[in-house]
PDB file of N, CA and C in Angstrom:
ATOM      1  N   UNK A   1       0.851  -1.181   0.000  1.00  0.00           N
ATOM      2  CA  UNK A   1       0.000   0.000   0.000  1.00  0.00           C
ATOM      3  C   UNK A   1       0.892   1.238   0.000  1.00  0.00           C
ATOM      4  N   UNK A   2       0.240   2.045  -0.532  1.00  0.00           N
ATOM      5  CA  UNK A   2       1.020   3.266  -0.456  1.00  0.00           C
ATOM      6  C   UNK A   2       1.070   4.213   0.100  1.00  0.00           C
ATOM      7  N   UNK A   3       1.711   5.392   0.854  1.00  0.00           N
ATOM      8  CA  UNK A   3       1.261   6.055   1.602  1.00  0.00           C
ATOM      9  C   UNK A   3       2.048   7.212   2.080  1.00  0.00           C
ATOM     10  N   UNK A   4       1.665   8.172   2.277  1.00  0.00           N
ATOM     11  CA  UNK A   4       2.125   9.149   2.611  1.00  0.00           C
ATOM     12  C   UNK A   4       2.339   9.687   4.033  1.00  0.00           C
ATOM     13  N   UNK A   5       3.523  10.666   4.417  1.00  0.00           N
ATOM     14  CA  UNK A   5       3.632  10.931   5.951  1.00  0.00           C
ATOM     15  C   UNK A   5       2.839  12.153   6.929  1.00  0.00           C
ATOM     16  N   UNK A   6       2.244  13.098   5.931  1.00  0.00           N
ATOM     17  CA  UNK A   6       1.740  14.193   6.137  1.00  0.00           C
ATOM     18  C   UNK A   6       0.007  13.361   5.987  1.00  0.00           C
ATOM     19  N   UNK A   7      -0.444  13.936   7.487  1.00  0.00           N
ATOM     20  CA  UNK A   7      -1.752  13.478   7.726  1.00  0.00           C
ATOM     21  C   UNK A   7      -2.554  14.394   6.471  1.00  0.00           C
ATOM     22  N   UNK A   8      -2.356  15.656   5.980  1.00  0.00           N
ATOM     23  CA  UNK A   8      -3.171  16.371   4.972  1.00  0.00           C
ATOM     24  C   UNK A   8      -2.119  17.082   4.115  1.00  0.00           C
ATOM     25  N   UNK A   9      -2.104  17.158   2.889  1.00  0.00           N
ATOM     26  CA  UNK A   9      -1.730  17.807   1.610  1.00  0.00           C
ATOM     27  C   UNK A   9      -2.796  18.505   0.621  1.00  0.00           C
ATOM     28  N   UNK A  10      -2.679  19.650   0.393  1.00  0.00           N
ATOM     29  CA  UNK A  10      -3.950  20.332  -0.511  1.00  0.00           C
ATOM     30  C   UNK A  10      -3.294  19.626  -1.987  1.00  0.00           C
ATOM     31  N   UNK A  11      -4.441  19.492  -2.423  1.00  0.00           N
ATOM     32  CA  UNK A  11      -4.718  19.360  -3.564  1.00  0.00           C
ATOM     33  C   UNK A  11      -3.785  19.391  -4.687  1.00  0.00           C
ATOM     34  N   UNK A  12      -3.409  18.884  -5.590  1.00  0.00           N
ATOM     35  CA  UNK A  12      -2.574  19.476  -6.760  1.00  0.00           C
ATOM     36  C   UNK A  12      -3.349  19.247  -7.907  1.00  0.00           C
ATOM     37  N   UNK A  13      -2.373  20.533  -9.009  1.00  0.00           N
ATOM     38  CA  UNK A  13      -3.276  21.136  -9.949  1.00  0.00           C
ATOM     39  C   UNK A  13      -2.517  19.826 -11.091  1.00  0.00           C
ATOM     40  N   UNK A  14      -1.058  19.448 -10.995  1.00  0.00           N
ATOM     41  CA  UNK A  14      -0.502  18.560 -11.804  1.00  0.00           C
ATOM     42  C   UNK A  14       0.185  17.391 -11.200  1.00  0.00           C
ATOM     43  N   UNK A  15       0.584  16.239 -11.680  1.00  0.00           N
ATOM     44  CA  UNK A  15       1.484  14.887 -11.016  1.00  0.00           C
ATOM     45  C   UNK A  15       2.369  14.815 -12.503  1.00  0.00           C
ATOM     46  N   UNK A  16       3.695  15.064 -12.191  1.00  0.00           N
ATOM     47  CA  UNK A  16       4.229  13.968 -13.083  1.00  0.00           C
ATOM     48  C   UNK A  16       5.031  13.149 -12.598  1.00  0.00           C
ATOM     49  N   UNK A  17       5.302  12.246 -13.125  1.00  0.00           N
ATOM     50  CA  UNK A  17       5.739  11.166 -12.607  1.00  0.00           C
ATOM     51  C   UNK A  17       6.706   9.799 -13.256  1.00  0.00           C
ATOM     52  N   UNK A  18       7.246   9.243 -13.258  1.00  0.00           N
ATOM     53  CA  UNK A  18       8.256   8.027 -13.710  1.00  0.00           C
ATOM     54  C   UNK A  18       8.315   6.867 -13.033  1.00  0.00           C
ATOM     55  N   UNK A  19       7.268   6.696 -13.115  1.00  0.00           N
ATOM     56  CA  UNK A  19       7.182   4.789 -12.182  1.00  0.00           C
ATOM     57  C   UNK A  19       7.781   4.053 -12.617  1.00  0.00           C
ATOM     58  N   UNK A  20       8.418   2.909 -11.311  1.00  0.00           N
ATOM     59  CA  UNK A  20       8.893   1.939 -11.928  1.00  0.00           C
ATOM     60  C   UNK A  20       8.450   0.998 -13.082  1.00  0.00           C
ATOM     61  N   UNK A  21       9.484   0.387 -14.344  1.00  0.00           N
ATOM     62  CA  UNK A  21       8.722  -0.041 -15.409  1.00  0.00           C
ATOM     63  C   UNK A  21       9.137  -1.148 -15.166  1.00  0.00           C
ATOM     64  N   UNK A  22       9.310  -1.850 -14.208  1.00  0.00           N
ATOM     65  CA  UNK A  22       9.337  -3.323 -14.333  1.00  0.00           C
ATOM     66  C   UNK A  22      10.058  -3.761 -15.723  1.00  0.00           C
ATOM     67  N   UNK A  23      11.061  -3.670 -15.590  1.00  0.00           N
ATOM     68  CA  UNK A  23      11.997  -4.383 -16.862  1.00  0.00           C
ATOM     69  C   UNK A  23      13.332  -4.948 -16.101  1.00  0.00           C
ATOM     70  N   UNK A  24      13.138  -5.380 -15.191  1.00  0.00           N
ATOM     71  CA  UNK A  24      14.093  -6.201 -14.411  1.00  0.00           C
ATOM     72  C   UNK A  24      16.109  -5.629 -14.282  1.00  0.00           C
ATOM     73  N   UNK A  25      15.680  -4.087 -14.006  1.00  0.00           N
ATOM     74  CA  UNK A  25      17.163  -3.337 -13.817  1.00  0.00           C
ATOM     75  C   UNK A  25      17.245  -3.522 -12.141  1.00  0.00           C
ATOM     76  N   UNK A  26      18.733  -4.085 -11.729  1.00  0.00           N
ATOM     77  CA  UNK A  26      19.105  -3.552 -10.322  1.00  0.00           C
ATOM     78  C   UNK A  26      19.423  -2.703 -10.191  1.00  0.00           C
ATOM     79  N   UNK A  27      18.537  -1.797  -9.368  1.00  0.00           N
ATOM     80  CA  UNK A  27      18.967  -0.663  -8.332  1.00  0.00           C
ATOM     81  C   UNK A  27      19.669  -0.587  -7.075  1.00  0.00           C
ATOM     82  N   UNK A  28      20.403  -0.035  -6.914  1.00  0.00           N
ATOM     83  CA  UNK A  28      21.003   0.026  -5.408  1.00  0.00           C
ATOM     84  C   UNK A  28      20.470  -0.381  -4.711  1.00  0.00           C
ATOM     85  N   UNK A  29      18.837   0.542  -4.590  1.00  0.00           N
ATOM     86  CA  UNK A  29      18.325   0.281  -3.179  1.00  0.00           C
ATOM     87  C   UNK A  29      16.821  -0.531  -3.820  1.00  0.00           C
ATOM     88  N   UNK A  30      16.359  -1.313  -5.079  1.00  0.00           N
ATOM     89  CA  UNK A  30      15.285  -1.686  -5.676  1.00  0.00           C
ATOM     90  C   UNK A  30      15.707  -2.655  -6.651  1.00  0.00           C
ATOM     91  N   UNK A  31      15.003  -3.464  -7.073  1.00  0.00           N
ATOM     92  CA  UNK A  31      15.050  -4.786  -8.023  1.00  0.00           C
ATOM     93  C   UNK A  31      13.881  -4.741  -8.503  1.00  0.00           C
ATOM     94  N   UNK A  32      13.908  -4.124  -9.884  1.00  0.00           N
ATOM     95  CA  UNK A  32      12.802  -3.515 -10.201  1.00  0.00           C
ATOM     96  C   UNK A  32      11.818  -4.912 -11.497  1.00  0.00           C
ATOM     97  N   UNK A  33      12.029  -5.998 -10.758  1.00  0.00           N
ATOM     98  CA  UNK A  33      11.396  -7.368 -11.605  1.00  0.00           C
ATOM     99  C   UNK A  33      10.258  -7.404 -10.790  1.00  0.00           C
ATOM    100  N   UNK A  34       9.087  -7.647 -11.345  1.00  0.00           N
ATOM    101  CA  UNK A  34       7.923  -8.727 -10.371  1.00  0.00           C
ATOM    102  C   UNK A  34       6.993  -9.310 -11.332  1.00  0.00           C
ATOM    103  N   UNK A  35       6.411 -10.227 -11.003  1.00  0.00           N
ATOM    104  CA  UNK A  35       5.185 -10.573 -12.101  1.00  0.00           C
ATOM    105  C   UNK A  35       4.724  -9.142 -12.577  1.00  0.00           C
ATOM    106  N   UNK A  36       3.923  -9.985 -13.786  1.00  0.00           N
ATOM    107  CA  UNK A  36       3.328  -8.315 -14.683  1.00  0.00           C
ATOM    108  C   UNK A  36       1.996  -8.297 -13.584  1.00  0.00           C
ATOM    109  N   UNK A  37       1.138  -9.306 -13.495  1.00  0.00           N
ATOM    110  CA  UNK A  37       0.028  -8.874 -12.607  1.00  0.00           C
ATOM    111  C   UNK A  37       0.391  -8.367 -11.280  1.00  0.00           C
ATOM    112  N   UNK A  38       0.750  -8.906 -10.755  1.00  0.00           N
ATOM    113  CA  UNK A  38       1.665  -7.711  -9.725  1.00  0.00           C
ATOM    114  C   UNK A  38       1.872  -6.265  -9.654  1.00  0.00           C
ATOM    115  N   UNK A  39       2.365  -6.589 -10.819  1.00  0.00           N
ATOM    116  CA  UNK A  39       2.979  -5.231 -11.453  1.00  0.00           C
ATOM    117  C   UNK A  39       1.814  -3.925 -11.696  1.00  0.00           C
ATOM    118  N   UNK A  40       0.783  -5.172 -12.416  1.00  0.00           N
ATOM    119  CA  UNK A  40      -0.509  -3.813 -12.707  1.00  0.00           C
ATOM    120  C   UNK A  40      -1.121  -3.607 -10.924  1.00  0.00           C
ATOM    121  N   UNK A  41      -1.389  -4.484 -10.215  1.00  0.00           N
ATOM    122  CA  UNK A  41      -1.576  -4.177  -9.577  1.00  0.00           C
ATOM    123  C   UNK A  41      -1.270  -2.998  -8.416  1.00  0.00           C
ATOM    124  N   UNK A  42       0.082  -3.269  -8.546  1.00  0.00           N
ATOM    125  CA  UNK A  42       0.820  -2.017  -7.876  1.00  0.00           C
ATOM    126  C   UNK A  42       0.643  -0.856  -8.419  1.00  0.00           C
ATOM    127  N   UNK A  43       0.175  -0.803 -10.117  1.00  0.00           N
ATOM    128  CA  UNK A  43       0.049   0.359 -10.833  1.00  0.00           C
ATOM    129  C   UNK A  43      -1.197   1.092 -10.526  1.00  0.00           C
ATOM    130  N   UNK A  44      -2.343  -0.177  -9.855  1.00  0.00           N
ATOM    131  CA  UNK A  44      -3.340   0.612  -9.743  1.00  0.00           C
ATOM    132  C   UNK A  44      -3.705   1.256  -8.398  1.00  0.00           C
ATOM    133  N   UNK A  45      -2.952   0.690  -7.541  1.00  0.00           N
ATOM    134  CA  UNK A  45      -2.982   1.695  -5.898  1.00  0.00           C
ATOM    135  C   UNK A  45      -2.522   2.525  -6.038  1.00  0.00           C
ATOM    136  N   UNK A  46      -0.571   2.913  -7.311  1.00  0.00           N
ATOM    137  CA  UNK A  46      -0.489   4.602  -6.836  1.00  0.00           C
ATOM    138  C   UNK A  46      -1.329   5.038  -7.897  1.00  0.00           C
ATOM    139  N   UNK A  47      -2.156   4.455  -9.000  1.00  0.00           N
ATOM    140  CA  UNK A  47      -2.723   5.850  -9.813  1.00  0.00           C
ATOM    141  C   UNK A  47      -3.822   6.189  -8.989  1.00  0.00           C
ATOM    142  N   UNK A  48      -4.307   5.412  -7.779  1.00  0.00           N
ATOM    143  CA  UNK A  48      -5.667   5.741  -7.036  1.00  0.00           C
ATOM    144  C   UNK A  48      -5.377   6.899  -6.238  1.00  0.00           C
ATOM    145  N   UNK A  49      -3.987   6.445  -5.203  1.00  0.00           N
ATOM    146  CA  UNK A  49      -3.608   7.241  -4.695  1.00  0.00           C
ATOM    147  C   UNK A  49      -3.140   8.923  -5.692  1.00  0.00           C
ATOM    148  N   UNK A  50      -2.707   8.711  -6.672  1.00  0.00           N
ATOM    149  CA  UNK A  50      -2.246   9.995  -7.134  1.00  0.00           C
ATOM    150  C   UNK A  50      -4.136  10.968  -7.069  1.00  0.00           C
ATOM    151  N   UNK A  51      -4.953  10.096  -8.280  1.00  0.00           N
ATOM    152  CA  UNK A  51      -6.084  10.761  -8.073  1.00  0.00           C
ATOM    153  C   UNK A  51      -6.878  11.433  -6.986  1.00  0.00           C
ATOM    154  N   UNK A  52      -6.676  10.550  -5.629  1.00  0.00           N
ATOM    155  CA  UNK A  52      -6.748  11.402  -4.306  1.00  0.00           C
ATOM    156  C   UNK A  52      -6.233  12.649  -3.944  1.00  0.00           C
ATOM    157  N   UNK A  53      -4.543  12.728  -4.466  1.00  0.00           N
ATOM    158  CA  UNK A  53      -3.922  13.884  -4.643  1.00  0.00           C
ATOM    159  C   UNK A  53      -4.321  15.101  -5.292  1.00  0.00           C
ATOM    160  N   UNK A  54      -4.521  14.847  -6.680  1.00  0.00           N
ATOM    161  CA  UNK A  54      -5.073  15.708  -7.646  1.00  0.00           C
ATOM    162  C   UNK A  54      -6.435  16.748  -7.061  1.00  0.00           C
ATOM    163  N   UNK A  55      -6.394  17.951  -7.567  1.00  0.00           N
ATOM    164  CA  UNK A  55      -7.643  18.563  -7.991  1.00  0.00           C
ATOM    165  C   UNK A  55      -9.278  17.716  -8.665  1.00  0.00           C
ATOM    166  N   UNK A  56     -10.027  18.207  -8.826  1.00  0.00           N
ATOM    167  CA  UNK A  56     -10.961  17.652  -9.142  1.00  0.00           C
ATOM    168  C   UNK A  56     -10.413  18.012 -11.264  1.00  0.00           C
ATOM    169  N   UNK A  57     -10.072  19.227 -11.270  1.00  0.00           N
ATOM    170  CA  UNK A  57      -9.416  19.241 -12.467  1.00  0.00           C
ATOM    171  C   UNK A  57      -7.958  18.981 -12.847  1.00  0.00           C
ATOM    172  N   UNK A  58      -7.265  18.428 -11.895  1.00  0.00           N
ATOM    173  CA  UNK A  58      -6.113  18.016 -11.721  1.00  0.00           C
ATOM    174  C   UNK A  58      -5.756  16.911 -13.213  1.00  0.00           C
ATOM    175  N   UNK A  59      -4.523  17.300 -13.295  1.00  0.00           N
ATOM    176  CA  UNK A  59      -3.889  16.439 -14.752  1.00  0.00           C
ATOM    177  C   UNK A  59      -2.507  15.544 -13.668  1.00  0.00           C
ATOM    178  N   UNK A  60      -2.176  14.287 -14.941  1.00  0.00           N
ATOM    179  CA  UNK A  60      -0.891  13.461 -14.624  1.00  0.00           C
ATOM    180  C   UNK A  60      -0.500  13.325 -15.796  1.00  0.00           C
ATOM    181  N   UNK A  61       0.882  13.609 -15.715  1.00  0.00           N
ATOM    182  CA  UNK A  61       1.612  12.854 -16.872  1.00  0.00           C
ATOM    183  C   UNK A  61       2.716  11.767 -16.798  1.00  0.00           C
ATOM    184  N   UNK A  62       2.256  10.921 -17.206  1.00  0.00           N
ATOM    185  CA  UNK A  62       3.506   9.713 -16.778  1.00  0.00           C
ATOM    186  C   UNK A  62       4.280   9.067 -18.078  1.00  0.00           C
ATOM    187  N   UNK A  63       5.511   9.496 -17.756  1.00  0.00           N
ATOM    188  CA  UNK A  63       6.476   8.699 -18.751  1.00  0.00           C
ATOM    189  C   UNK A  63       6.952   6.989 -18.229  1.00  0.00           C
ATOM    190  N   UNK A  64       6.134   6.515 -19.082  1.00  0.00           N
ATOM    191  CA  UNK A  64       6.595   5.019 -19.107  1.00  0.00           C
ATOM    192  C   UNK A  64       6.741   4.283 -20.569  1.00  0.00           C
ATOM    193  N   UNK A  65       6.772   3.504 -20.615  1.00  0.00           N
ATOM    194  CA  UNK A  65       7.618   2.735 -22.006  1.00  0.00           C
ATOM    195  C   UNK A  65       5.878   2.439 -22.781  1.00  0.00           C
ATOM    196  N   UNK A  66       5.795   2.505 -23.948  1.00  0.00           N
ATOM    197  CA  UNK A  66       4.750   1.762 -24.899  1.00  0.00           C
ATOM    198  C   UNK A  66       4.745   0.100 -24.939  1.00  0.00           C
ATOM    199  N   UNK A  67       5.716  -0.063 -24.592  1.00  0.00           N
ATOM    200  CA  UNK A  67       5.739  -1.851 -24.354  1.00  0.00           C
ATOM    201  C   UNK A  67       7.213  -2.540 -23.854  1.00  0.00           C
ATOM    202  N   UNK A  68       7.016  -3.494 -23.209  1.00  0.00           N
ATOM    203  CA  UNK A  68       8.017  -4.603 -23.081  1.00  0.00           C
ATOM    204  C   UNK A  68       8.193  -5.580 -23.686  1.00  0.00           C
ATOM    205  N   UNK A  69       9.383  -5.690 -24.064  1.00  0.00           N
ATOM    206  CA  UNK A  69       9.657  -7.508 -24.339  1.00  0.00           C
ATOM    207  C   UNK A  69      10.428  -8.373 -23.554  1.00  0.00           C
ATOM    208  N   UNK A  70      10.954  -7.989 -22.754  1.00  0.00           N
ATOM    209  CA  UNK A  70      11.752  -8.665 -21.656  1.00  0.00           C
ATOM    210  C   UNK A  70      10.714  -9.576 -20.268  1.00  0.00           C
ATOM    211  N   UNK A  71      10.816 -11.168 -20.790  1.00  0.00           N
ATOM    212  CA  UNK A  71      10.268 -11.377 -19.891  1.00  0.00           C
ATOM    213  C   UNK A  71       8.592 -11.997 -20.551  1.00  0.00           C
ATOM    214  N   UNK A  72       8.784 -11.577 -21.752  1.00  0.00           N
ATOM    215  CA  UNK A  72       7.262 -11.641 -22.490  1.00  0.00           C
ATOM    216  C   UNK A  72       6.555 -10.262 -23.145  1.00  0.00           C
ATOM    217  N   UNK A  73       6.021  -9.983 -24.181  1.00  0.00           N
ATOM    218  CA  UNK A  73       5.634  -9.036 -24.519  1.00  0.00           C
ATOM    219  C   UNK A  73       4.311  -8.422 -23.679  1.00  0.00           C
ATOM    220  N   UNK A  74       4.400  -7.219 -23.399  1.00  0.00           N
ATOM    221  CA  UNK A  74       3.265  -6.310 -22.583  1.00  0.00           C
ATOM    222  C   UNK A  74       2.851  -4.929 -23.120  1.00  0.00           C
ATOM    223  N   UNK A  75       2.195  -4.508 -23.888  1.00  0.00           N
ATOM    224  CA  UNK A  75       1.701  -3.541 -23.911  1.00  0.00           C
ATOM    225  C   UNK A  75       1.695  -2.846 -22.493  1.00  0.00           C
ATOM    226  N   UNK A  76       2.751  -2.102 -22.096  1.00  0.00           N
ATOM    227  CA  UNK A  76       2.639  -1.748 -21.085  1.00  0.00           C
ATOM    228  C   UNK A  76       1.262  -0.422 -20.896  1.00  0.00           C
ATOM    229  N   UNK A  77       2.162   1.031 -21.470  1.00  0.00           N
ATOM    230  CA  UNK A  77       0.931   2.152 -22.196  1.00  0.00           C
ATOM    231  C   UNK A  77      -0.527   2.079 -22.001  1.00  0.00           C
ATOM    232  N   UNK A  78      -0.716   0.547 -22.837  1.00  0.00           N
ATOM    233  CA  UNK A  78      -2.127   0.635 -23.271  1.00  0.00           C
ATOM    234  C   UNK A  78      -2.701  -0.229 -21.817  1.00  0.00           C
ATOM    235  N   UNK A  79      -2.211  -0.570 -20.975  1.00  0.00           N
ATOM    236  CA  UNK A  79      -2.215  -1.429 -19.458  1.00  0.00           C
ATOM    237  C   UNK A  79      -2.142  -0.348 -18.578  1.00  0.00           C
ATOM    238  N   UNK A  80      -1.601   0.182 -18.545  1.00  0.00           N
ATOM    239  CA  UNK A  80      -2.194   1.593 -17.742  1.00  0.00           C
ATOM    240  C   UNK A  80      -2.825   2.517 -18.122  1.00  0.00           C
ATOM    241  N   UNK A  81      -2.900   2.681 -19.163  1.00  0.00           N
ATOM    242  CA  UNK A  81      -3.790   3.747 -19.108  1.00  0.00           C
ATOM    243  C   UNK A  81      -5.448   3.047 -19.306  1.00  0.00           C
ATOM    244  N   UNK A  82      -5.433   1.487 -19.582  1.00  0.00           N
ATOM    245  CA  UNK A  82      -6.613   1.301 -18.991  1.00  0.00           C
ATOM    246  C   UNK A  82      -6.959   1.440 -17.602  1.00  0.00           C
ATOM    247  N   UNK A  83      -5.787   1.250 -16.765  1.00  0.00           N
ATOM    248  CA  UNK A  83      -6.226   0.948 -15.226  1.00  0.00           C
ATOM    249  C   UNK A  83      -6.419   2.432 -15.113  1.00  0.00           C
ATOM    250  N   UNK A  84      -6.351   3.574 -15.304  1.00  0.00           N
ATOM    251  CA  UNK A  84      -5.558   4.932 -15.066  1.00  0.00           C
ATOM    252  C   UNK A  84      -7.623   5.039 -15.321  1.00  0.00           C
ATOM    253  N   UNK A  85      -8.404   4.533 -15.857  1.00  0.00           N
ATOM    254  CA  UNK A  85      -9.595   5.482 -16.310  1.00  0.00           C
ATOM    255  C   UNK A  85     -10.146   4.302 -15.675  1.00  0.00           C
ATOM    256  N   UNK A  86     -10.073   3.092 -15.528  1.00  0.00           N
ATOM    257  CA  UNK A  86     -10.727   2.336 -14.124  1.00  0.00           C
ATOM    258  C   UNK A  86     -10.574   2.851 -12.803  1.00  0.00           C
ATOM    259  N   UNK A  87      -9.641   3.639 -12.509  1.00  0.00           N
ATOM    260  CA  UNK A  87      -9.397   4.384 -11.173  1.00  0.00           C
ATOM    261  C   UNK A  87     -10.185   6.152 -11.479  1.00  0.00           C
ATOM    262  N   UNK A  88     -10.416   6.319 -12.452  1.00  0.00           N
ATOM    263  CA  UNK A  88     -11.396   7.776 -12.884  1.00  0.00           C
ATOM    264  C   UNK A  88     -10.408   8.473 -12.962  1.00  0.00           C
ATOM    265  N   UNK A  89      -9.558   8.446 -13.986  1.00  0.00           N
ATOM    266  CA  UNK A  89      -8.483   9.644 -14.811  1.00  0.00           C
ATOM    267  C   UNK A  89      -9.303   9.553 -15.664  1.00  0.00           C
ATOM    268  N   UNK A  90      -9.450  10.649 -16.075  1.00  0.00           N
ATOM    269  CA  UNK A  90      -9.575  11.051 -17.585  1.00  0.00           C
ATOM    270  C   UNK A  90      -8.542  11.268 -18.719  1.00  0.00           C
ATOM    271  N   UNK A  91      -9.096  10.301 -19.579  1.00  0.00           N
ATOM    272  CA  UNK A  91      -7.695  10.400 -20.423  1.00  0.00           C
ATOM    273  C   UNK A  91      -7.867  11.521 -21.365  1.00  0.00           C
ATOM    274  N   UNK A  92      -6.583  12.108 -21.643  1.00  0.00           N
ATOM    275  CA  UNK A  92      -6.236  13.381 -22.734  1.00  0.00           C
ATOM    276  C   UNK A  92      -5.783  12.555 -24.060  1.00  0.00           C
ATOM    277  N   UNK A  93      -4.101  12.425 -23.781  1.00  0.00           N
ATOM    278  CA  UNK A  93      -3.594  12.325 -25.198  1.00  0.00           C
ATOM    279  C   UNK A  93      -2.355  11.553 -24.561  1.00  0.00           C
ATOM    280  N   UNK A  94      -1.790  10.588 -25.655  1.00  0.00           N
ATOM    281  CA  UNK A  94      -0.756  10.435 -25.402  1.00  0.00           C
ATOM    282  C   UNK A  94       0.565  11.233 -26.433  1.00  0.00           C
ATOM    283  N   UNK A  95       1.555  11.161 -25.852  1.00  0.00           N
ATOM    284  CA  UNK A  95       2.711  12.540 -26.178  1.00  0.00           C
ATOM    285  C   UNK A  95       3.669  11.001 -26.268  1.00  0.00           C
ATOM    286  N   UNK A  96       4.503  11.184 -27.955  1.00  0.00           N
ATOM    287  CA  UNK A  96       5.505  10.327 -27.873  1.00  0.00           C
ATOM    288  C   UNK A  96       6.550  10.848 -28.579  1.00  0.00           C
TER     289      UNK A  96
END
């Protein structure tokens, strides 16, 4: 779960952001492999959490990869940004 240390934060007008893409790089302090369902899963608690963050007109922009092949092919992109409007983002556009 995800979570923050400040009992209240106002609102924000923007999120951007660079989540982990699960393509199996070691990090110092992260090992950034897990199952893909896993994976969406984890994707969909912080986009819930970000939307909590946000304004009611609040925007996100997230740079992540259009797909993987490492591991098996994934439309990654098109995997979040379904979960991203199952959690009530509204989608704009994608920028490549």
């Amino acid at each position: 779960m995800i979570s923050l240390q400040a009992s209240y934060l106002p609102p924000v007008d923007l999120i951007v952001t660079s989540p982990p893409y699960n393509v199996d790089i070691a990090y110092e302090t992260y090992h950034d492999v897990m199952p893909y369902e896993k994976y969406l899963n984890f994707t969909e608690q912080w986009l819930s959490r970000c939307l909590d963050l946000a304004k009611d007109d609040g925007r996100m922009c997230i740079n992540i990869p259009l797909d993987k092949n490492k591991g098996g092919h994934q439309s990654v992109d098109a995997d979040i940004t379904m979960i991203a409007q199952r959690v009530s983002w509204i989608y704009r556009s994608t920028i490549i």
